[in-house]
N, C-alpha and C. Protein backbone atom coordinates (compact mmCIF):
# COMPACT_ATOMS: atom_id res chain seq x y z
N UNK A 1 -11.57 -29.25 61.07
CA UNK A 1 -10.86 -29.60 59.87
C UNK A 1 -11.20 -31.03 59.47
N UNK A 2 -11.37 -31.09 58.14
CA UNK A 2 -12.04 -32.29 57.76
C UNK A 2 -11.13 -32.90 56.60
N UNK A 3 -10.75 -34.16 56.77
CA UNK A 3 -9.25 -34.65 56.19
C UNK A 3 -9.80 -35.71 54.85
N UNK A 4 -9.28 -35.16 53.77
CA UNK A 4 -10.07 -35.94 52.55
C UNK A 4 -9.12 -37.41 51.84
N UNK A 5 -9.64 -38.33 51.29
CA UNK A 5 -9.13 -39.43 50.94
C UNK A 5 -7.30 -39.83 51.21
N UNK A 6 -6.78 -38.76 50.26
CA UNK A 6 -5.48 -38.38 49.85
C UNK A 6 -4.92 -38.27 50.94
N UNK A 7 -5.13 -37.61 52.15
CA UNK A 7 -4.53 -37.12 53.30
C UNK A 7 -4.38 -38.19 54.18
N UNK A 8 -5.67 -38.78 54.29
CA UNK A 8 -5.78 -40.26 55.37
C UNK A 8 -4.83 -41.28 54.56
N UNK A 9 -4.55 -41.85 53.30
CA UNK A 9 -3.27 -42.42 52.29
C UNK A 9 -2.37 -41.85 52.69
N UNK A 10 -2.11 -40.42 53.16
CA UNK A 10 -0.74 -40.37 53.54
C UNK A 10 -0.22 -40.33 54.47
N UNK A 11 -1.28 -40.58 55.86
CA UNK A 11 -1.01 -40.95 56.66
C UNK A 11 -1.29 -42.37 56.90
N UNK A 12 -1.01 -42.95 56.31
CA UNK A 12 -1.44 -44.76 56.75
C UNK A 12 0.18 -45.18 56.18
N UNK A 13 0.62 -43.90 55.11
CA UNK A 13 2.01 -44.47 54.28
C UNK A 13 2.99 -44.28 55.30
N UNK A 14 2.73 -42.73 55.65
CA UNK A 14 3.75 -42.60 56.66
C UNK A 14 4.03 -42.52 58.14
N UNK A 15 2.96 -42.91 58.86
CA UNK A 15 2.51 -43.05 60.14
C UNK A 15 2.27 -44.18 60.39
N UNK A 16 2.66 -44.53 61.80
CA UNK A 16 2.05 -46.15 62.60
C UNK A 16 0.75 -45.68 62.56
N UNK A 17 -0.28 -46.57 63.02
CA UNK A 17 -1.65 -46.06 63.44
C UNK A 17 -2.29 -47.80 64.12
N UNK A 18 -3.59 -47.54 64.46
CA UNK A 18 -4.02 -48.61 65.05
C UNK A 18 -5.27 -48.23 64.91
N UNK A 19 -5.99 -49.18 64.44
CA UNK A 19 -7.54 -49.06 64.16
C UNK A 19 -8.43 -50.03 64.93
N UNK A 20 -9.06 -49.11 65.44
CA UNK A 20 -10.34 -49.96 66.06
C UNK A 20 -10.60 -49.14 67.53
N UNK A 21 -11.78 -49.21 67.65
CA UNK A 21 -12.46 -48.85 68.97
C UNK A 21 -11.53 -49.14 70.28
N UNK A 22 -11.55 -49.79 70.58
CA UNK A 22 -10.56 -50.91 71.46
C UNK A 22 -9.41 -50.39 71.69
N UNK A 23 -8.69 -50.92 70.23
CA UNK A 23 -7.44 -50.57 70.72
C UNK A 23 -7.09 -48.98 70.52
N UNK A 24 -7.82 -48.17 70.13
CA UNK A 24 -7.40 -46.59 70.17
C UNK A 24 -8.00 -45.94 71.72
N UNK A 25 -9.21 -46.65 72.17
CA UNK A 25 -9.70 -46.31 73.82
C UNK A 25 -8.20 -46.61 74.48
N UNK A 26 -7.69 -47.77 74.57
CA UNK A 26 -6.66 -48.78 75.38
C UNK A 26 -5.33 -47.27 75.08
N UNK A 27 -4.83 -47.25 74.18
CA UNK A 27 -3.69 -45.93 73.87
C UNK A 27 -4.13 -44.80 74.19
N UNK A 28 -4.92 -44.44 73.82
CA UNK A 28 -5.47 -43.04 74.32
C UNK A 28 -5.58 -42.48 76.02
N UNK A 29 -5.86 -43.75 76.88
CA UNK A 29 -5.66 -43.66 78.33
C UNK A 29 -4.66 -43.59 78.58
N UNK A 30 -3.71 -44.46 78.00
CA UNK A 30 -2.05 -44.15 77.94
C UNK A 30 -1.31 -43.02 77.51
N UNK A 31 -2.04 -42.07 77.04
CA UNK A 31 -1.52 -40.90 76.13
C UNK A 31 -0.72 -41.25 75.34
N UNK A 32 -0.55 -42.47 74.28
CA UNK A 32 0.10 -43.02 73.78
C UNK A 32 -0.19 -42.54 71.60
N UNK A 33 -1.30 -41.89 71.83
CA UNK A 33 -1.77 -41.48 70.45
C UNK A 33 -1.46 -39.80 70.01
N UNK A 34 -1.02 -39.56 68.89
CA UNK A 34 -0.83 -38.01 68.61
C UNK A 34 -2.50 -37.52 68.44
N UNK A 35 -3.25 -37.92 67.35
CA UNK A 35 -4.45 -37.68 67.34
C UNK A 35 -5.34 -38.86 66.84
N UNK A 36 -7.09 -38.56 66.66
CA UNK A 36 -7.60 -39.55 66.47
C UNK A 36 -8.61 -39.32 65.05
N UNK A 37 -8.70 -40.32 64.21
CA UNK A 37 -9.58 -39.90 63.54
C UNK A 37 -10.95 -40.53 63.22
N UNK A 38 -12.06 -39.73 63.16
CA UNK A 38 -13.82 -40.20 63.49
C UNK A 38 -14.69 -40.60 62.26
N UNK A 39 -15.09 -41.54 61.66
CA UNK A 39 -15.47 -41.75 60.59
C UNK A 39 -17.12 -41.19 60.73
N UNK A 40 -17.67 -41.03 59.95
CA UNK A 40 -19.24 -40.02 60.06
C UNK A 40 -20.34 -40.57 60.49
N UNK A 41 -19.94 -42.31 60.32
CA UNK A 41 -21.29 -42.74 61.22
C UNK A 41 -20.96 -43.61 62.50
N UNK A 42 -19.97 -42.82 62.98
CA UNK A 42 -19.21 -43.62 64.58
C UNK A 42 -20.75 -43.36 65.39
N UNK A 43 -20.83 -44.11 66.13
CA UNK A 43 -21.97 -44.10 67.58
C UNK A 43 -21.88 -43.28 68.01
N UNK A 44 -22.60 -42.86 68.13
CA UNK A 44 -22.82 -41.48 69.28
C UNK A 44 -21.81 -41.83 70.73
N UNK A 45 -22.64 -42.99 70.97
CA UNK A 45 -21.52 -43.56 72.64
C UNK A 45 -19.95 -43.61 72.04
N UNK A 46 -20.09 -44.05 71.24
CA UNK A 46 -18.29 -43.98 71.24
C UNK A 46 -17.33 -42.64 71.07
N UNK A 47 -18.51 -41.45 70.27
CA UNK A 47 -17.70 -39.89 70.23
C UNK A 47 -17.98 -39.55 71.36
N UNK A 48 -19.12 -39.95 72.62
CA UNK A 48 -18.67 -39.32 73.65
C UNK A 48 -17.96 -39.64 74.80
N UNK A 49 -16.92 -41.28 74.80
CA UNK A 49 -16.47 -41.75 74.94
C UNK A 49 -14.91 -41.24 74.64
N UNK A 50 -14.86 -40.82 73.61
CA UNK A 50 -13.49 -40.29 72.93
C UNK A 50 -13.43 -39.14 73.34
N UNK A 51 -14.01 -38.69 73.25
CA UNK A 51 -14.49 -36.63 73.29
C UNK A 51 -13.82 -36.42 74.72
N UNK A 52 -14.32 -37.71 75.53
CA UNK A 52 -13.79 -37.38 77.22
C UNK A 52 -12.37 -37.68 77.30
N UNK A 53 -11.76 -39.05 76.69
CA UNK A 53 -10.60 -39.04 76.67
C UNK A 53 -9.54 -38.37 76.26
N UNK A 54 -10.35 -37.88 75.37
CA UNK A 54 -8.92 -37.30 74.15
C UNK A 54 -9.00 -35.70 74.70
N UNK A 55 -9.81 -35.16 75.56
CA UNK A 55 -9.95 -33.98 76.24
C UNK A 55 -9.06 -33.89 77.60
N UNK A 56 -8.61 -35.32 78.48
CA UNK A 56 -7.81 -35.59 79.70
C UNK A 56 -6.70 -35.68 79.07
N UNK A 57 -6.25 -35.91 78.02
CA UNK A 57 -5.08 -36.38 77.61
C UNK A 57 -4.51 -34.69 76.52
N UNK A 58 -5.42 -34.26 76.46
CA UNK A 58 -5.40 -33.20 75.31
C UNK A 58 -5.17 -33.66 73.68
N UNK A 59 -5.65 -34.60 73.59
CA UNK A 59 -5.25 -35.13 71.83
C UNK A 59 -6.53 -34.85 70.79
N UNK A 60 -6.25 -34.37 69.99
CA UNK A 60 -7.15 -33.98 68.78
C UNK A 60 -7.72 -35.24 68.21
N UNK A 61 -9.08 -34.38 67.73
CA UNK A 61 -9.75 -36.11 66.91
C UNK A 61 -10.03 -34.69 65.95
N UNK A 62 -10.35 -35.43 64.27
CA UNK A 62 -10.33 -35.40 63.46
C UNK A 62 -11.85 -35.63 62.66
N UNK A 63 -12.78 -35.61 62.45
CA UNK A 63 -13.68 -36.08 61.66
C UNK A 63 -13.35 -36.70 60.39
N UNK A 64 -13.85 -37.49 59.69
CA UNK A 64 -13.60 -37.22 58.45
C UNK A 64 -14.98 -38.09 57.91
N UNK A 65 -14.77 -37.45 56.54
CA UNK A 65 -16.22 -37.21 55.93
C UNK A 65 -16.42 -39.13 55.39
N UNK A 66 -15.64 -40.24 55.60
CA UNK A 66 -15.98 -41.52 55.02
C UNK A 66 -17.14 -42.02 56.45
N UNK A 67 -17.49 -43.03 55.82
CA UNK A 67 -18.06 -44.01 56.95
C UNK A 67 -17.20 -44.93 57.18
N UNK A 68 -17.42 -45.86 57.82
CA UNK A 68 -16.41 -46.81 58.68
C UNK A 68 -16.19 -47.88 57.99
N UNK A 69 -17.19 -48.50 56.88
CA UNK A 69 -17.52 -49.17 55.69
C UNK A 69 -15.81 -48.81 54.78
N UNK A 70 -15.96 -47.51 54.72
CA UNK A 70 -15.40 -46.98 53.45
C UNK A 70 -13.48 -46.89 54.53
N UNK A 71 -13.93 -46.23 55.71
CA UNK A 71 -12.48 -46.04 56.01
C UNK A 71 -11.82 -47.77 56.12
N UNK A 72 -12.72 -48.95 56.20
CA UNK A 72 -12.47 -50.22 56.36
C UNK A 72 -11.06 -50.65 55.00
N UNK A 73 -12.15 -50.40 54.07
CA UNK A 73 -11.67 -50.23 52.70
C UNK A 73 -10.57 -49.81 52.41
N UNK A 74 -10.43 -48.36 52.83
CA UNK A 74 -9.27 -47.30 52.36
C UNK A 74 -7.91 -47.93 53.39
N UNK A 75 -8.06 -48.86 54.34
CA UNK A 75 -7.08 -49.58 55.26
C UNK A 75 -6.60 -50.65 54.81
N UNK A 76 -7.46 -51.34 53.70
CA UNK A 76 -7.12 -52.92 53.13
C UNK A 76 -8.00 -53.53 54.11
N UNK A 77 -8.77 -53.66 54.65
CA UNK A 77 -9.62 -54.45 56.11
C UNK A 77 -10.52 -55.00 55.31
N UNK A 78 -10.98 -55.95 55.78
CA UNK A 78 -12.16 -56.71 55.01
C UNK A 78 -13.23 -56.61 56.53
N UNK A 79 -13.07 -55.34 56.97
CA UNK A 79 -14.21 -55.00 58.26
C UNK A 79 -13.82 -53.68 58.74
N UNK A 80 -15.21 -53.18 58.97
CA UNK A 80 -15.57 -51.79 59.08
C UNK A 80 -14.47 -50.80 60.43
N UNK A 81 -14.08 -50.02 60.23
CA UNK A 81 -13.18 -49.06 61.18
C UNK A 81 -13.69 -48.02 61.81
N UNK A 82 -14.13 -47.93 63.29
CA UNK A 82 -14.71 -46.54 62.97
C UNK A 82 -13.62 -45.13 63.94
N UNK A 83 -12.91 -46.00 64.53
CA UNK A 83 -11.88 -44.91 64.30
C UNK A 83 -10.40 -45.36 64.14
N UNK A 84 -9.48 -44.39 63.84
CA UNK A 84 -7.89 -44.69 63.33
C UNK A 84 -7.46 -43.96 64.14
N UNK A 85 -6.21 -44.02 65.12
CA UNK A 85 -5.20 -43.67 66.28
C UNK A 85 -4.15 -43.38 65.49
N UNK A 86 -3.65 -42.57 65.28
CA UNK A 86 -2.17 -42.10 65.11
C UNK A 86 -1.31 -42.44 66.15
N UNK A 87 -0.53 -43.21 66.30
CA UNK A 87 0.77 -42.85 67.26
C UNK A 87 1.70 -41.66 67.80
N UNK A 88 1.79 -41.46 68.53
CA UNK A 88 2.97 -40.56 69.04
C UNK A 88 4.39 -41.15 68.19
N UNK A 89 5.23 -40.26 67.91
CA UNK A 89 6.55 -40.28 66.88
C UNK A 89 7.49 -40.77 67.77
């Protein structure tokens, strides 16, 4: 499932989240994230990096069709994102 502009806006309105490599690896070991989402030109090392975590923990990642440029943007960031952590509720 592939999550378009509108959807990622409504989750930034109504969800905590945390962006960045770093700090979504750091939560994700914690099982601290509901799911994750993958912008289209993430590194290869970092989806298979995630792919392992979010598989021990059982948490969904998300693709979505922006680049990390663009999901930077759609966050207010004046620097590139290449993935977004949802929080647990």
């Amino acid at each position: 499932m592939k999550l378009d502009n509108q959807e990622i806006k409504k989750i930034l309105q109504e969800k905590k989240v945390v962006l960045g490599r770093e700090q979504c690896f750091k939560l994700l070991k914690r099982g601290k994230l509901e799911s994750v989402l993958v912008t289209s030109n993430c590194s290869d090392q970092t989806k298979t990096l995630l792919h392992r975590y979010a598989g021990l923990q059982k948490i969904e990642t998300f693709p979505v069709s922006l680049t990390n440029q663009e999901l930077g943007t759609l966050c207010r960031k004046p620097f590139p994102v290449s993935l977004l952590g949802i929080l647990k509720s």
